[in-house]
C-alpha atoms as a PDB file:
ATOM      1  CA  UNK A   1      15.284 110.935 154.258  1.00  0.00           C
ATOM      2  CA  UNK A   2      17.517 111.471 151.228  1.00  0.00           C
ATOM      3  CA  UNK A   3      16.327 113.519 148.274  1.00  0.00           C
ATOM      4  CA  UNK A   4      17.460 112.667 144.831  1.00  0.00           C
ATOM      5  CA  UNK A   5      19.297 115.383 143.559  1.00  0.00           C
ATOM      6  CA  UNK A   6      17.258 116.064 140.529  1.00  0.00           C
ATOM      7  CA  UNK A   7      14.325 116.703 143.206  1.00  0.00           C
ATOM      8  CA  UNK A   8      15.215 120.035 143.066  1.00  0.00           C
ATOM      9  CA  UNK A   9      14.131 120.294 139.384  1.00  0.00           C
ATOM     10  CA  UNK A  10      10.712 118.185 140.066  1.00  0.00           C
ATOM     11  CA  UNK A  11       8.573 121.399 140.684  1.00  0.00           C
ATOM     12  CA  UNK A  12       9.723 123.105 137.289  1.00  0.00           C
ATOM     13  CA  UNK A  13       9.950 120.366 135.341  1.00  0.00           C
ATOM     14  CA  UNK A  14       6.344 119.428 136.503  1.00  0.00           C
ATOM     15  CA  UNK A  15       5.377 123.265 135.784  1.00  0.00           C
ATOM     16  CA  UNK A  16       6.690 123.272 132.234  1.00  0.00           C
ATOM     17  CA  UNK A  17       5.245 120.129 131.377  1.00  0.00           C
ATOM     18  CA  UNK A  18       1.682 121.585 131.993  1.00  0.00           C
ATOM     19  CA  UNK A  19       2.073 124.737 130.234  1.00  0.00           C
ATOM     20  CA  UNK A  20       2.720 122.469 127.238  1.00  0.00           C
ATOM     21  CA  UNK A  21      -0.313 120.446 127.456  1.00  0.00           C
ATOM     22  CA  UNK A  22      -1.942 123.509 128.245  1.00  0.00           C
ATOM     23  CA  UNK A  23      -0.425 125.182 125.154  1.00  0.00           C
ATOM     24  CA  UNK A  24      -0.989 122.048 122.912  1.00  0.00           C
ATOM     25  CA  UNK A  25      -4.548 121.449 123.900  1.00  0.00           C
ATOM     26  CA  UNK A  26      -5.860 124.473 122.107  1.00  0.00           C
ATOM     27  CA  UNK A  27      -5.393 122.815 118.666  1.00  0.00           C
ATOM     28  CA  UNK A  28      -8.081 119.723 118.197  1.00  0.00           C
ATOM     29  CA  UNK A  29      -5.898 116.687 117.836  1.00  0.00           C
ATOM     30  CA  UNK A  30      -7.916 116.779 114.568  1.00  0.00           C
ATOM     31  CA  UNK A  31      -6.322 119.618 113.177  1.00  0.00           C
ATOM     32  CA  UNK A  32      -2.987 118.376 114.613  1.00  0.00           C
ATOM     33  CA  UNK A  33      -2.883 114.587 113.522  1.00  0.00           C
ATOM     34  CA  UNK A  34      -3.048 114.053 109.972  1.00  0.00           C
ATOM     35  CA  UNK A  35      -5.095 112.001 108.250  1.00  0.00           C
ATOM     36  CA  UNK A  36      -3.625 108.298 106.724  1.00  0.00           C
ATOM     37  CA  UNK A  37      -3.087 109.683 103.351  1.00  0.00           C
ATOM     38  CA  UNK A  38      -2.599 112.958 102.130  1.00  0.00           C
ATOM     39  CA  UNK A  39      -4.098 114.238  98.983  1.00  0.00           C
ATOM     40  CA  UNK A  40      -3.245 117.559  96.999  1.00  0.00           C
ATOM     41  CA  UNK A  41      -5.594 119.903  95.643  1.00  0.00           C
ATOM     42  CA  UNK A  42      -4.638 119.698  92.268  1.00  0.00           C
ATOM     43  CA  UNK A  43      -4.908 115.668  92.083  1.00  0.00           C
ATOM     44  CA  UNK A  44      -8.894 116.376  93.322  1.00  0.00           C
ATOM     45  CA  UNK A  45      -9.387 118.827  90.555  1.00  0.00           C
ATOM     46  CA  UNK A  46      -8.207 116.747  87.804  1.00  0.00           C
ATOM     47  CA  UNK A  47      -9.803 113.763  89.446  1.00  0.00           C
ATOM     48  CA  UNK A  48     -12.579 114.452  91.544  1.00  0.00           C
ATOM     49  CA  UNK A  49     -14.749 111.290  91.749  1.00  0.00           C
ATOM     50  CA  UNK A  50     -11.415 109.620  92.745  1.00  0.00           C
ATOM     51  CA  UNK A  51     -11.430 111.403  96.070  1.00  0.00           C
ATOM     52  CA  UNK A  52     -15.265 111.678  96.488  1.00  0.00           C
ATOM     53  CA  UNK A  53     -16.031 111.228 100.574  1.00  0.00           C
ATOM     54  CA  UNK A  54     -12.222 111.176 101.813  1.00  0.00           C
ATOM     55  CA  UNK A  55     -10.692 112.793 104.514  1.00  0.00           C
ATOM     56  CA  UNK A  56      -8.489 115.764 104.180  1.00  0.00           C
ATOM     57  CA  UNK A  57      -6.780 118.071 106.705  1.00  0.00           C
ATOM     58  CA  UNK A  58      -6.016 121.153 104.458  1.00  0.00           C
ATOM     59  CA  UNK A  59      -5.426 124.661 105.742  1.00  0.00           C
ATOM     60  CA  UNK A  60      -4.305 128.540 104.497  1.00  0.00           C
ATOM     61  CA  UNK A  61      -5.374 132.261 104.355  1.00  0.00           C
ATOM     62  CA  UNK A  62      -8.854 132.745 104.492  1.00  0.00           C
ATOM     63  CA  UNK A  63     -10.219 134.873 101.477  1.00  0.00           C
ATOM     64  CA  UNK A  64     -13.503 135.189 101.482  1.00  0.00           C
ATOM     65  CA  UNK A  65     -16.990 134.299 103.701  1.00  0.00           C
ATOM     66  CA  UNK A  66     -20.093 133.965 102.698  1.00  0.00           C
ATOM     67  CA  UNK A  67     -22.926 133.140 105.286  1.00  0.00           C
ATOM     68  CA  UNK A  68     -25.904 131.332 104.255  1.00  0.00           C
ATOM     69  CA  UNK A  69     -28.847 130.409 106.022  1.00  0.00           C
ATOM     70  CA  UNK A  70     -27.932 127.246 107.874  1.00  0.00           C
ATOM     71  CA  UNK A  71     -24.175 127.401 107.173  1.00  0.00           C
ATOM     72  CA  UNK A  72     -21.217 129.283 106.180  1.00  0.00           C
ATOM     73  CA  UNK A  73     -19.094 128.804 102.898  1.00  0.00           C
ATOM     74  CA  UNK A  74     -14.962 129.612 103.682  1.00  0.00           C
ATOM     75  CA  UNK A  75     -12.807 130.191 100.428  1.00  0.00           C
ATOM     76  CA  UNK A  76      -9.022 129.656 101.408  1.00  0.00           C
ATOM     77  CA  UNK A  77      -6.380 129.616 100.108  1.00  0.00           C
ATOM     78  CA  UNK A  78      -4.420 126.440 100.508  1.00  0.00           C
ATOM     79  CA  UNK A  79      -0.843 126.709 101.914  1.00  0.00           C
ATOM     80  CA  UNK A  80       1.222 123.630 103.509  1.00  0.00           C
ATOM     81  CA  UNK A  81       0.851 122.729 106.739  1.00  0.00           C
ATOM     82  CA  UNK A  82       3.362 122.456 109.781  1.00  0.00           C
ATOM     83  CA  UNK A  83       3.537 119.362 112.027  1.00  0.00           C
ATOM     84  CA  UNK A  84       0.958 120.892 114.174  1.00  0.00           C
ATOM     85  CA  UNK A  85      -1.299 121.854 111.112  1.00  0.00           C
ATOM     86  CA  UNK A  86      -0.538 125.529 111.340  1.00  0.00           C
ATOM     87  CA  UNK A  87      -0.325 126.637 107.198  1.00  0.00           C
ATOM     88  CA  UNK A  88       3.004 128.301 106.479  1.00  0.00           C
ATOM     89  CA  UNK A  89       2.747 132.016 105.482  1.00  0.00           C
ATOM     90  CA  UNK A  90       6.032 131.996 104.108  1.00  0.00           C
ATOM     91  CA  UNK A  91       5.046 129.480 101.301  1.00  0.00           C
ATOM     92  CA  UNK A  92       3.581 129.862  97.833  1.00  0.00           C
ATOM     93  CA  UNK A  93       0.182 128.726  97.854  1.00  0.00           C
ATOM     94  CA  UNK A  94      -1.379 125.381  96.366  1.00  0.00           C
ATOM     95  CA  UNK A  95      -4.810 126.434  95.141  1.00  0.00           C
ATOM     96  CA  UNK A  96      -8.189 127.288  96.379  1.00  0.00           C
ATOM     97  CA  UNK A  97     -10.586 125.340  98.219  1.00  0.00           C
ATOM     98  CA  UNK A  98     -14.155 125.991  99.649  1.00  0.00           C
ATOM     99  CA  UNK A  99     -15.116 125.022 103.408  1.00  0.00           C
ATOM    100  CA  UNK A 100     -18.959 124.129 103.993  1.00  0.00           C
ATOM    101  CA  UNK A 101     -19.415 124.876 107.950  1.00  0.00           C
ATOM    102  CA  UNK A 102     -22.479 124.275 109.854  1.00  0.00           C
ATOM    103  CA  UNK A 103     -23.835 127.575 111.341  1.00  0.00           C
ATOM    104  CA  UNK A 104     -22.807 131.258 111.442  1.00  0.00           C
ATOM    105  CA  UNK A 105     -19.200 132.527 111.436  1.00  0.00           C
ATOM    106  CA  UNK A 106     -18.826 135.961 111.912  1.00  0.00           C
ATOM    107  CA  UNK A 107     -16.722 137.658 108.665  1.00  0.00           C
ATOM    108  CA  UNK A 108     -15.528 139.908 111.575  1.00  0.00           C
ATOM    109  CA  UNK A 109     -13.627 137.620 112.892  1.00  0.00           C
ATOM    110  CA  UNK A 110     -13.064 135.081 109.834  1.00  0.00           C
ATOM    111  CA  UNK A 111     -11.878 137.896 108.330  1.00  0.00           C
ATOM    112  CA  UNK A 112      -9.444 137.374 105.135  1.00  0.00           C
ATOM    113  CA  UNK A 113      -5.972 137.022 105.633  1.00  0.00           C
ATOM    114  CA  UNK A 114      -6.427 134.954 108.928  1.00  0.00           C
ATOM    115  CA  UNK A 115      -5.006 131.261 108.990  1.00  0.00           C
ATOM    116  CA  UNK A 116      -7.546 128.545 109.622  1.00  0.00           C
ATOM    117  CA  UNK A 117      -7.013 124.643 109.338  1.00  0.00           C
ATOM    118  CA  UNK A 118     -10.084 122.474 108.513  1.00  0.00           C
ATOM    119  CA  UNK A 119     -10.510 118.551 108.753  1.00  0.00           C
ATOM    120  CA  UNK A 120     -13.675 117.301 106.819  1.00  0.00           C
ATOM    121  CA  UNK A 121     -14.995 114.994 103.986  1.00  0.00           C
ATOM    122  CA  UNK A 122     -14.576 115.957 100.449  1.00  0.00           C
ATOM    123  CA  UNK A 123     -18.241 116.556  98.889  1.00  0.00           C
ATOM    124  CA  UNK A 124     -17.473 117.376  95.114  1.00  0.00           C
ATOM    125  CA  UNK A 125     -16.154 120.262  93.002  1.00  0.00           C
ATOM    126  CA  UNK A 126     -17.582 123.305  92.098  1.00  0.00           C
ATOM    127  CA  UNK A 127     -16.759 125.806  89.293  1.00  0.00           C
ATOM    128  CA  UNK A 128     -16.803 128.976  90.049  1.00  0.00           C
ATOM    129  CA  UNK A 129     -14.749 132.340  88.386  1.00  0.00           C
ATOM    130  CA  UNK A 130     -12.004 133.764  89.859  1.00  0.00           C
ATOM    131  CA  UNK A 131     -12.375 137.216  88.085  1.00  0.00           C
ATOM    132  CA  UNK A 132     -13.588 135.755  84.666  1.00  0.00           C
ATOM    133  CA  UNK A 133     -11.077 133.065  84.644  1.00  0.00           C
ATOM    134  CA  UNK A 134     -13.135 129.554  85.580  1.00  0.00           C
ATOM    135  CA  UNK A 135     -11.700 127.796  88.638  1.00  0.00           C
ATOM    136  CA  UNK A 136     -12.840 124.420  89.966  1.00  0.00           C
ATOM    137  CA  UNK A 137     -12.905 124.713  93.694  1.00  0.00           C
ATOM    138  CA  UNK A 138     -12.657 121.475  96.032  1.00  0.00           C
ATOM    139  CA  UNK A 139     -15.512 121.188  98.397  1.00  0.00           C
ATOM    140  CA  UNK A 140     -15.206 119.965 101.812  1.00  0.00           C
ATOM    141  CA  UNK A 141     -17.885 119.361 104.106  1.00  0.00           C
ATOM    142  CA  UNK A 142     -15.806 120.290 107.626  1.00  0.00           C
ATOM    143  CA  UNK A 143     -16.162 118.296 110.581  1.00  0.00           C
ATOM    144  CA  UNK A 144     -13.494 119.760 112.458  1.00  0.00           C
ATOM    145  CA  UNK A 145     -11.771 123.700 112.080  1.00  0.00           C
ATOM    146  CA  UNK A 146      -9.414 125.603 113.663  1.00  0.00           C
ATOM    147  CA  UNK A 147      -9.058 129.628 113.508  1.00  0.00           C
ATOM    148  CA  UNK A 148      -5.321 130.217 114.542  1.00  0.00           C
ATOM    149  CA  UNK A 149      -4.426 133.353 116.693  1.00  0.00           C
ATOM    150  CA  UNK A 150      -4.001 136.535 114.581  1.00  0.00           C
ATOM    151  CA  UNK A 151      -0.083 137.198 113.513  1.00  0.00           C
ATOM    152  CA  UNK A 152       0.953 140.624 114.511  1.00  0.00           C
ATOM    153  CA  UNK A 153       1.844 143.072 111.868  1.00  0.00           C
ATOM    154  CA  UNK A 154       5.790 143.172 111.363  1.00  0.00           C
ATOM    155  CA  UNK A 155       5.442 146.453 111.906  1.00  0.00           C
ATOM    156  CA  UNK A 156       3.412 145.997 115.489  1.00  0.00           C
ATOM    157  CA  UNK A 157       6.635 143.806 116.593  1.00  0.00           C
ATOM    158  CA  UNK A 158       9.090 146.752 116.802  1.00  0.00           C
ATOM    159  CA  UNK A 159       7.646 149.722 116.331  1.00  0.00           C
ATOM    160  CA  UNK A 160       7.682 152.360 119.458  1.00  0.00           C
ATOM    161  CA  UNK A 161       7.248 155.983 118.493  1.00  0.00           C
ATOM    162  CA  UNK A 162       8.856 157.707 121.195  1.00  0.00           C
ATOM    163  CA  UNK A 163      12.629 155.704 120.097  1.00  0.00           C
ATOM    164  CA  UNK A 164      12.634 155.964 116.153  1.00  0.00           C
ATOM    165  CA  UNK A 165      13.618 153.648 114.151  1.00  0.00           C
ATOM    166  CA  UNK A 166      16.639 152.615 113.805  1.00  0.00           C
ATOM    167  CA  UNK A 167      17.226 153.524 117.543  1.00  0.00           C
ATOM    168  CA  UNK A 168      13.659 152.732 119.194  1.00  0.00           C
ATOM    169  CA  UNK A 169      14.937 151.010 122.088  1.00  0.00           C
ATOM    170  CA  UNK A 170      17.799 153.032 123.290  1.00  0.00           C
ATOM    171  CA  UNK A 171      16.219 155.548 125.758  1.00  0.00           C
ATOM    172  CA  UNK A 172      19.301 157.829 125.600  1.00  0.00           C
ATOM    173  CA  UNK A 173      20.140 157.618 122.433  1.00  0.00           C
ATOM    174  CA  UNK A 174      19.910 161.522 121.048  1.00  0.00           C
ATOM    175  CA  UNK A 175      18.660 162.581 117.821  1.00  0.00           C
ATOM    176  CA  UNK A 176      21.213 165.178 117.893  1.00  0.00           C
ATOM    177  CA  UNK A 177      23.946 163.406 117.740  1.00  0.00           C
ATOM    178  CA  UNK A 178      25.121 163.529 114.270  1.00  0.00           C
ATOM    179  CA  UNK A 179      25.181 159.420 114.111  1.00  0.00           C
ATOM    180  CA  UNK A 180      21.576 159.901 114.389  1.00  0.00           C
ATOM    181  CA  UNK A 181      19.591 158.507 111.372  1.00  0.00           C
ATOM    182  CA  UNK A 182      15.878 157.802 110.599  1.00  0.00           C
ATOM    183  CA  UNK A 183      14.344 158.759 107.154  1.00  0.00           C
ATOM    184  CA  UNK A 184      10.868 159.171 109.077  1.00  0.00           C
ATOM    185  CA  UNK A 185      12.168 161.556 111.218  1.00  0.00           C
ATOM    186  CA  UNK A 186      14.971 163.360 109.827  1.00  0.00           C
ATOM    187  CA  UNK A 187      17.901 164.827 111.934  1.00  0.00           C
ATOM    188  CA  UNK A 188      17.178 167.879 113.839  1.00  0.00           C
ATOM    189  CA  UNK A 189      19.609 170.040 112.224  1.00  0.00           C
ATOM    190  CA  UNK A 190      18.278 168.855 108.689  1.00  0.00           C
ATOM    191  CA  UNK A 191      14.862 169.915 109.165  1.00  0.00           C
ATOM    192  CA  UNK A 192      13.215 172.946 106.890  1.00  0.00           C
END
């Protein structure tokens, strides 16, 4: 018996390949695929009878919940979406839209500033005031959402108290050497 001499590689390759699908089945291919045609929120709120009952896959930073009795009410604010249909934080955002979802969401955990992707119908428009400026919000009847993980703080990424920054990782690093520097936690010697 001869082996092939990628056979070696079969049991990682085969071990990567299902952390992927793992990985990638999280996200509804709902959320993921996008819909035929792609429509922006501005087009719906100059011309919302145009778009009355299409599809849209829209997404951004949560701002607001409001739970009613049989459903909850999402206002987001729209940002871009990635190929998977994660929004971009980085990006400027494209207006305001309101998500109609069937049941109770906890504001706990829809809680502003979280991403969330939705796929549903548009219903109509609705104004409403944005401190007393009047704003005509898009709303969609969701079939389909998606909450994405919470982003750690920048903050949460690097910080470690016990090595200061600009040295937190260097365990023998010492802040009285005078190349020490951290304006959180001044030098030793420069301490009143």
């Amino acid at each position: 018996m001869t082996l092939s001499k990628y056979s070696y590689y079969l049991p990682a390759l085969t071990l990567a390949a299902m952390l992927l699908t793992a990985c990638a089945s999280q996200v509804p291919d709902a959320i993921r695929i996008a819909p035929n045609s792609e429509v922006s929120i501005s087009a719906v709120q100059h011309s919302p009878k145009t778009y009355i009952d299409m599809q849209v896959r829209w997404g951004g930073d949560i701002i607001s919940v409001e739970n009613r009795p049989d459903e909850t009410w999402i206002e987001v604010l729209a940002r871009p979406l990635d190929y998977a249909g994660e929004p971009n934080s980085d990006a400027t955002g494209k207006g305001r839209f309101l998500a109609r979802i069937n049941g109770f969401l906890d504001p706990a955990i829809y809680a502003p500033k979280r991403e969330i992707t939705i796929r549903g119908q548009l219903e109509s428009t609705i104004v409403r005031h944005i401190g007393k400026h009047p704003y005509r919000f898009p709303l969609i009847r969701v079939q389909t959402h998606y909450l994405w993980p919470k982003q750690p703080e920048t903050d949460e990424l690097w910080y470690d108290p016990w090595y200061p920054y600009p040295y937190r990782y260097d365990p023998f690093y010492s802040p009285y050497s005078p190349y020490y520097w951290d304006p959180y936690f001044p030098h030793p010697r420069h301490r009143h």
